[in-house]
N, C-alpha and C. Protein backbone atom coordinates (compact mmCIF):
# COMPACT_ATOMS: atom_id res chain seq x y z
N UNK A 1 175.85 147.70 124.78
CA UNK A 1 175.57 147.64 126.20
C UNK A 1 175.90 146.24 126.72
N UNK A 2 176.52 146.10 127.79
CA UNK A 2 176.87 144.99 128.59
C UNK A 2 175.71 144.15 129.22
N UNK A 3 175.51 142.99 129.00
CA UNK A 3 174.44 142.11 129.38
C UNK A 3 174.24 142.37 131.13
N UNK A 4 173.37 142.35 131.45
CA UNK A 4 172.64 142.84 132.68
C UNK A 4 172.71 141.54 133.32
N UNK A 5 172.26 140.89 134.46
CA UNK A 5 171.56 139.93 134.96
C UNK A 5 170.83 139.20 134.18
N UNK A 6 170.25 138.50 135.03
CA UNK A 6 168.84 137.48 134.70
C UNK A 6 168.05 138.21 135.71
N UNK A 7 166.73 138.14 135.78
CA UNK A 7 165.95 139.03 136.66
C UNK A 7 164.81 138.12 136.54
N UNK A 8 163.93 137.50 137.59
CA UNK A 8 162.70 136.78 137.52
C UNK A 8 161.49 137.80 138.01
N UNK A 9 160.69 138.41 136.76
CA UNK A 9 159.79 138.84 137.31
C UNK A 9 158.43 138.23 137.72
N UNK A 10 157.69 138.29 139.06
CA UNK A 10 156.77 137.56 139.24
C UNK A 10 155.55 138.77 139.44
N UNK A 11 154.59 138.76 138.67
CA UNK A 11 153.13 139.63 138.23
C UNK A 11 151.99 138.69 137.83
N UNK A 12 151.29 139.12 138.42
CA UNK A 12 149.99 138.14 137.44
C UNK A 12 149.51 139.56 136.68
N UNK A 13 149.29 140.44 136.47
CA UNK A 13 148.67 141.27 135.66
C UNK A 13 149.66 141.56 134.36
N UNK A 14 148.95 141.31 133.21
CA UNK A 14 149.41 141.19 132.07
C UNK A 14 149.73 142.47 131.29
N UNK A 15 149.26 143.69 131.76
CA UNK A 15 150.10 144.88 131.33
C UNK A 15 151.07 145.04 131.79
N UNK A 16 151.10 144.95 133.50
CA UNK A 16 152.65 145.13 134.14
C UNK A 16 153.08 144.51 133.80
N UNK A 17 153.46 142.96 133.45
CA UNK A 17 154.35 142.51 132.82
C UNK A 17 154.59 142.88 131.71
N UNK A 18 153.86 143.23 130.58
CA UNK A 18 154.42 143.62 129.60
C UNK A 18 155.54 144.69 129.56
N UNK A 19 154.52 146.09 130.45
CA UNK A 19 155.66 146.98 130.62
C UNK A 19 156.97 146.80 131.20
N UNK A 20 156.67 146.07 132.11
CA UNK A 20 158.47 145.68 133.05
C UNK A 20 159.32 145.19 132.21
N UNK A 21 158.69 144.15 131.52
CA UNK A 21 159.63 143.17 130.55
C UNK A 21 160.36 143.98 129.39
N UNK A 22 159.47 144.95 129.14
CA UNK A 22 159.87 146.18 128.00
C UNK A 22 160.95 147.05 128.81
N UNK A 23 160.38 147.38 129.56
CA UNK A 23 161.83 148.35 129.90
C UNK A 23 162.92 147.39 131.04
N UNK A 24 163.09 146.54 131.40
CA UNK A 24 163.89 145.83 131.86
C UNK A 24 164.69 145.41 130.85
N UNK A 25 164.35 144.67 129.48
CA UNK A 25 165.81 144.38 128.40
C UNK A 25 165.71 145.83 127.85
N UNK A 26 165.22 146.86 127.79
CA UNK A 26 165.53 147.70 127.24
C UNK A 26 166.81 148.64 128.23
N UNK A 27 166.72 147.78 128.82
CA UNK A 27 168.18 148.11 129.91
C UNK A 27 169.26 147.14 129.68
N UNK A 28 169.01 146.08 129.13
CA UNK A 28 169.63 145.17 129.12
C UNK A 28 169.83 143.45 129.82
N UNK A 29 168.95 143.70 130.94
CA UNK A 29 168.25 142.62 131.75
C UNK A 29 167.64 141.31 130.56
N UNK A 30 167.99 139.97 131.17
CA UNK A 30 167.49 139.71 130.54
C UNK A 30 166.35 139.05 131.73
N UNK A 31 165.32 138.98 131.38
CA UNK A 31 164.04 138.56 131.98
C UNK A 31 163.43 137.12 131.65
N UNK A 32 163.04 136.81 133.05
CA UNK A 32 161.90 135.62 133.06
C UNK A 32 160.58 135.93 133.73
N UNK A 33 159.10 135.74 133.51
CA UNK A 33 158.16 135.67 133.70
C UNK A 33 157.54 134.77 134.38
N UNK A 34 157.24 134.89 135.99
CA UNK A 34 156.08 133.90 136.16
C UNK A 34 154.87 134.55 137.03
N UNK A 35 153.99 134.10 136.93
CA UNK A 35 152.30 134.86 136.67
C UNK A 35 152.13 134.57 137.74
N UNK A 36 152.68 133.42 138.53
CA UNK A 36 151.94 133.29 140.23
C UNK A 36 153.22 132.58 141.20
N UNK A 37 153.05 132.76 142.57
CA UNK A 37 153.97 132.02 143.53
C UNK A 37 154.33 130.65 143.29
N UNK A 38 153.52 129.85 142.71
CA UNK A 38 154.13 128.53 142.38
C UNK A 38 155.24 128.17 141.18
N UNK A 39 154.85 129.08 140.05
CA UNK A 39 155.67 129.10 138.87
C UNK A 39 156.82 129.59 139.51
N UNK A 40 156.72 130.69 139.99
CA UNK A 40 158.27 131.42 140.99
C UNK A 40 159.06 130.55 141.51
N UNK A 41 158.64 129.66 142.07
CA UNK A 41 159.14 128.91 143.27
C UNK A 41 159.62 127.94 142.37
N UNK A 42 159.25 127.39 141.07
CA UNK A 42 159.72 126.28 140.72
C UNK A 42 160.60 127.20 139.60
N UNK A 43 160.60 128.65 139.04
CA UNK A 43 161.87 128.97 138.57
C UNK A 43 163.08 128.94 139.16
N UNK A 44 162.74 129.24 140.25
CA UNK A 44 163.84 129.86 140.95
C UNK A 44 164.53 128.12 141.40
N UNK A 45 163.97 127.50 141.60
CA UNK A 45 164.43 126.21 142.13
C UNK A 45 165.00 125.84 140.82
N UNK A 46 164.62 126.05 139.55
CA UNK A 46 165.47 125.59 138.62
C UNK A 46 166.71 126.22 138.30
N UNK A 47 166.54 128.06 138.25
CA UNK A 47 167.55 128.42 137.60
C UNK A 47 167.42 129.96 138.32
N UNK A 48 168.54 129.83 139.16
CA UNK A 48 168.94 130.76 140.68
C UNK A 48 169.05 132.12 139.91
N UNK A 49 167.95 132.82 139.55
CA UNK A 49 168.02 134.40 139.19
C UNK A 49 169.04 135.47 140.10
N UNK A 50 169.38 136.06 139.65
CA UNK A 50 170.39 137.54 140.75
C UNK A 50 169.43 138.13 141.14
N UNK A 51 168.03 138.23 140.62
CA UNK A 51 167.24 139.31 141.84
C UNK A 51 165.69 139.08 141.13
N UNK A 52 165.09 139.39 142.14
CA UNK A 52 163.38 138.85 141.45
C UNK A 52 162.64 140.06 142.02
N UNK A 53 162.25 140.35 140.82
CA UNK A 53 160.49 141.39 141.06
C UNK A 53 159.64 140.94 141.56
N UNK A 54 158.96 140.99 142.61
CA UNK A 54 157.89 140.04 142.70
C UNK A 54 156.59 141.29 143.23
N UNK A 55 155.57 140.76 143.01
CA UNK A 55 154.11 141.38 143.83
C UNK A 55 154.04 140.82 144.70
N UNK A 56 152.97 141.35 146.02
CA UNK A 56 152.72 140.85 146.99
C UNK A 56 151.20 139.64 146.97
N UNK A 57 150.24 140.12 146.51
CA UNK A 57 149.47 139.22 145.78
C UNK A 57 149.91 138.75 144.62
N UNK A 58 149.46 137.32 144.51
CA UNK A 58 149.56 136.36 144.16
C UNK A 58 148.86 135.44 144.00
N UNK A 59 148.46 134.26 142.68
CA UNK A 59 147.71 133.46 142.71
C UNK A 59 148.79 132.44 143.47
N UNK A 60 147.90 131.40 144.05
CA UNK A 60 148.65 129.80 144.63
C UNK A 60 149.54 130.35 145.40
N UNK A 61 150.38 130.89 145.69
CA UNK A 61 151.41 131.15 146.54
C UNK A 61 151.78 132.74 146.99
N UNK A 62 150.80 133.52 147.52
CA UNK A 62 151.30 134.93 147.27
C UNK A 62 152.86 135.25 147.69
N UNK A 63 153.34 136.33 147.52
CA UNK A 63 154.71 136.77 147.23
C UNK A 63 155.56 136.83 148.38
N UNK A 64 154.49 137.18 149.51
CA UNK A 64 155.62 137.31 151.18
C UNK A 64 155.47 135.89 151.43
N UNK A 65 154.53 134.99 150.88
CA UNK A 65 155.11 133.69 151.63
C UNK A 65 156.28 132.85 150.81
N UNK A 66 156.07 133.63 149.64
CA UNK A 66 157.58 132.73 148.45
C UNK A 66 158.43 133.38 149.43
N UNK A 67 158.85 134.88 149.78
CA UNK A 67 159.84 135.31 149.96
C UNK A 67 160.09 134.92 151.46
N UNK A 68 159.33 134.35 152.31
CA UNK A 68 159.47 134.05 153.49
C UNK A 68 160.14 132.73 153.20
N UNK A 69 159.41 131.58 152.38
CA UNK A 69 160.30 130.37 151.98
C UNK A 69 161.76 130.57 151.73
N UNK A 70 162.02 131.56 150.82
CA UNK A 70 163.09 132.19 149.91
C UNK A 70 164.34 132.48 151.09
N UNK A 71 164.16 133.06 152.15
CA UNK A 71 165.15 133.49 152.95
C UNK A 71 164.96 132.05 154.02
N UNK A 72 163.98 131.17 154.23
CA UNK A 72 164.58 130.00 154.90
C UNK A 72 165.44 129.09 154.60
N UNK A 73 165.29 128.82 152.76
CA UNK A 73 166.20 128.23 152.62
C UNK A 73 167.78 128.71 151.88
N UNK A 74 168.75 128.22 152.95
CA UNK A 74 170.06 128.08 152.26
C UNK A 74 170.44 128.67 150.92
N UNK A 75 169.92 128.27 150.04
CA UNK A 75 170.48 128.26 148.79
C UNK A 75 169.94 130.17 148.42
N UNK A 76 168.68 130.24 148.55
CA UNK A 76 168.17 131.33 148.21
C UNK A 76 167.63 132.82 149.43
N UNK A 77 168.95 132.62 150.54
CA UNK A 77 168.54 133.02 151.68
C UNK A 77 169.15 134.40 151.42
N UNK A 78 170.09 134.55 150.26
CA UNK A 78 170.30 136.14 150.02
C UNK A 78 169.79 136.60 148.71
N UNK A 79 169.07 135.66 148.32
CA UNK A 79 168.39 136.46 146.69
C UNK A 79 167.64 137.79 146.95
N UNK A 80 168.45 138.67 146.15
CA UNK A 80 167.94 140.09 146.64
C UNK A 80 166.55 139.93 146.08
N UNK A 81 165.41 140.67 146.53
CA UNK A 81 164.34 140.82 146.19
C UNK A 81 163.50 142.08 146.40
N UNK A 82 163.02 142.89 145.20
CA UNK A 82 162.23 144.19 144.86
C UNK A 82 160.89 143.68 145.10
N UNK A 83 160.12 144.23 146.02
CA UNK A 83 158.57 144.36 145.80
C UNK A 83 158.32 144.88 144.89
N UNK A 84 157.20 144.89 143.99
CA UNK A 84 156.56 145.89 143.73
C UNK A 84 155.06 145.73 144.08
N UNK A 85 154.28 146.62 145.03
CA UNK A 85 153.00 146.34 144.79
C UNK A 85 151.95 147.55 145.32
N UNK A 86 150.89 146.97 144.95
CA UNK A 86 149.78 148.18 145.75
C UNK A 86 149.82 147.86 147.56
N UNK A 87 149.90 146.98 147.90
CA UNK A 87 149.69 146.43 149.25
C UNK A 87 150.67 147.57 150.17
N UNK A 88 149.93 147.76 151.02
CA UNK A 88 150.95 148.34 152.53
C UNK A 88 152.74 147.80 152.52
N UNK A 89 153.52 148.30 152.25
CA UNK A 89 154.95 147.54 153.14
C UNK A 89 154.74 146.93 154.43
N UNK A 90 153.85 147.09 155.60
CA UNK A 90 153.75 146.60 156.78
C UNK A 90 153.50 145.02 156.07
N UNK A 91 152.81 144.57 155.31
CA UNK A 91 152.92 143.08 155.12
C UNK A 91 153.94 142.47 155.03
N UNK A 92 155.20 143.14 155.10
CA UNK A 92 156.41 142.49 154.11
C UNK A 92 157.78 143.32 155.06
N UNK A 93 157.01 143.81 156.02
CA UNK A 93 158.13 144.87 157.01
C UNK A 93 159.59 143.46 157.98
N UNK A 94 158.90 142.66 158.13
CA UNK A 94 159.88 141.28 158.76
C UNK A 94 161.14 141.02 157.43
N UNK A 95 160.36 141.07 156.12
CA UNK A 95 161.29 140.56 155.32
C UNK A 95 162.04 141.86 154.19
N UNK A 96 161.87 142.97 155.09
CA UNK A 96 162.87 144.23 154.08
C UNK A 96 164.32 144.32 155.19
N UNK A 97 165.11 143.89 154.17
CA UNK A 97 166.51 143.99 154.49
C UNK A 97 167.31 144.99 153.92
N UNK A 98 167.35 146.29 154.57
CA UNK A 98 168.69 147.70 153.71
C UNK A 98 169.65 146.86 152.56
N UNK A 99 169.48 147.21 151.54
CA UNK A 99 170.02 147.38 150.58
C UNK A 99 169.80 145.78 149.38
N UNK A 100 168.95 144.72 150.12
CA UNK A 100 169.08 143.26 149.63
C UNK A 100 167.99 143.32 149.62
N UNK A 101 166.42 143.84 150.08
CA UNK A 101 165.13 143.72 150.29
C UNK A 101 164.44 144.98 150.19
N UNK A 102 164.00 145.36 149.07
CA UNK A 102 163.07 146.45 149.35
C UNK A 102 161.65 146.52 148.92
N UNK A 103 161.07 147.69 149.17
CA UNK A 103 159.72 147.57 148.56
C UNK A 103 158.89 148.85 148.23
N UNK A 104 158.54 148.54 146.57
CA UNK A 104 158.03 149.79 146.35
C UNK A 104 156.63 149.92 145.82
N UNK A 105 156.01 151.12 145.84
CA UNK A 105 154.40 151.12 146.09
C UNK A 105 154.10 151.48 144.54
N UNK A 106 153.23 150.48 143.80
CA UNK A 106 152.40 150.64 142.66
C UNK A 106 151.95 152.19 142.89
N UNK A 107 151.86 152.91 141.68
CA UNK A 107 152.48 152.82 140.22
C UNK A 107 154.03 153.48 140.34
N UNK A 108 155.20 152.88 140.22
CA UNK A 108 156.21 153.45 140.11
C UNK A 108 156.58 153.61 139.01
N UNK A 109 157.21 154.57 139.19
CA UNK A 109 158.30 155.03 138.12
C UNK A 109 159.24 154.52 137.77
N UNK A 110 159.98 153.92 136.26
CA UNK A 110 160.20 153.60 135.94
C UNK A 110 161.83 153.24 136.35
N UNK A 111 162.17 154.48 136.30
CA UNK A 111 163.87 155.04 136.95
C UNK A 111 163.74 154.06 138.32
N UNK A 112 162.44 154.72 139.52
CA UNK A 112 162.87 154.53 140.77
C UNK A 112 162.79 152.87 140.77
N UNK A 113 161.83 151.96 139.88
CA UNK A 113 162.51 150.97 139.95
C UNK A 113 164.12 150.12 139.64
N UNK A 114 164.46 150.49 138.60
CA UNK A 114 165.75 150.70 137.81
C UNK A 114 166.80 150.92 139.22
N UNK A 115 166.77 151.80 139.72
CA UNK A 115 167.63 152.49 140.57
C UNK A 115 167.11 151.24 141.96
N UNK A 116 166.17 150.70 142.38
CA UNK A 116 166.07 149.88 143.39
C UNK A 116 166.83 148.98 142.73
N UNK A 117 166.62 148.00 141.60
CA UNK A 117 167.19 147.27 141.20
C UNK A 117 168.62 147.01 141.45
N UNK A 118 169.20 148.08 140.65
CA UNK A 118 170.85 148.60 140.73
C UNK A 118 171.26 148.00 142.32
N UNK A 119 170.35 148.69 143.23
CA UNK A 119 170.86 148.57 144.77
C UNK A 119 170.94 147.51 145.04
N UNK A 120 170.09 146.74 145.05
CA UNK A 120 170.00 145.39 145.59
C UNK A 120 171.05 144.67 145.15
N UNK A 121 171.39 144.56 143.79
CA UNK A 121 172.09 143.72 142.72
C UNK A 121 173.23 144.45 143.44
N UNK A 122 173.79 145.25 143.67
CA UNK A 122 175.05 145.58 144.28
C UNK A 122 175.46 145.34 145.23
N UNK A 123 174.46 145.29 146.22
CA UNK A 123 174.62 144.86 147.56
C UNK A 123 174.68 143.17 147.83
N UNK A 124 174.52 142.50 146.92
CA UNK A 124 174.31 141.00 146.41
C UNK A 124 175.81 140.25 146.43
């Protein structure tokens, strides 16, 4: 199988990450982990991922205000970005962009993330 992306997933709950991280290289992705909005913010400032998982809660920095930072600045103003969370989409309705921004509602399925993924990363 052909190496996937880099993918930054951002979760503070330690099963979802486990599971994502499991079936994300089991696709071939290779994955980075950070547990809250600040770790995010200083991955991504180090090393420009193709697309980031993120939750909407968040410790230190929740996720619509990384991703609100994320599209102000320049550098990271088209990093596609997947929600995933329990929270309403209306929190995050300013920052869903067709095919570069989406958002999907805890507990998903495995595929329908996979398949958001695909989109974004294509449209990128």
């Amino acid at each position: 199988m052909n190496a996937r992306p880099d993918i930054l997933l951002v979760e503070d709950n330690p099963d979802t990450v486990s599971f994502l991280v499991r079936r994300l290289e089991e696709e071939g992705y290779s994955v980075r982990v950070a547990r809250d909005g600040q770790v995010a913010r200083e991955a991504i400032a180090d090393v420009l991922p193709a697309a980031v998982i993120m939750d909407i809660n968040l410790p230190i920095v929740n996720g619509d205000e990384l991703a609100r930072e994320l599209r102000r600045d320049p550098r990271t103003a088209r990093l596609p970005v997947v929600f995933v969370t329990a929270e309403s989409e209306d929190r995050v309705l300013d920052l869903l962009e067709p095919g570069r921004t989406l958002c999907l509602e805890k507990a998903i399925k495995t595929r329908t993330l996979l398949s958001a993924l695909a989109q974004v990363l294509e449209a990128s």
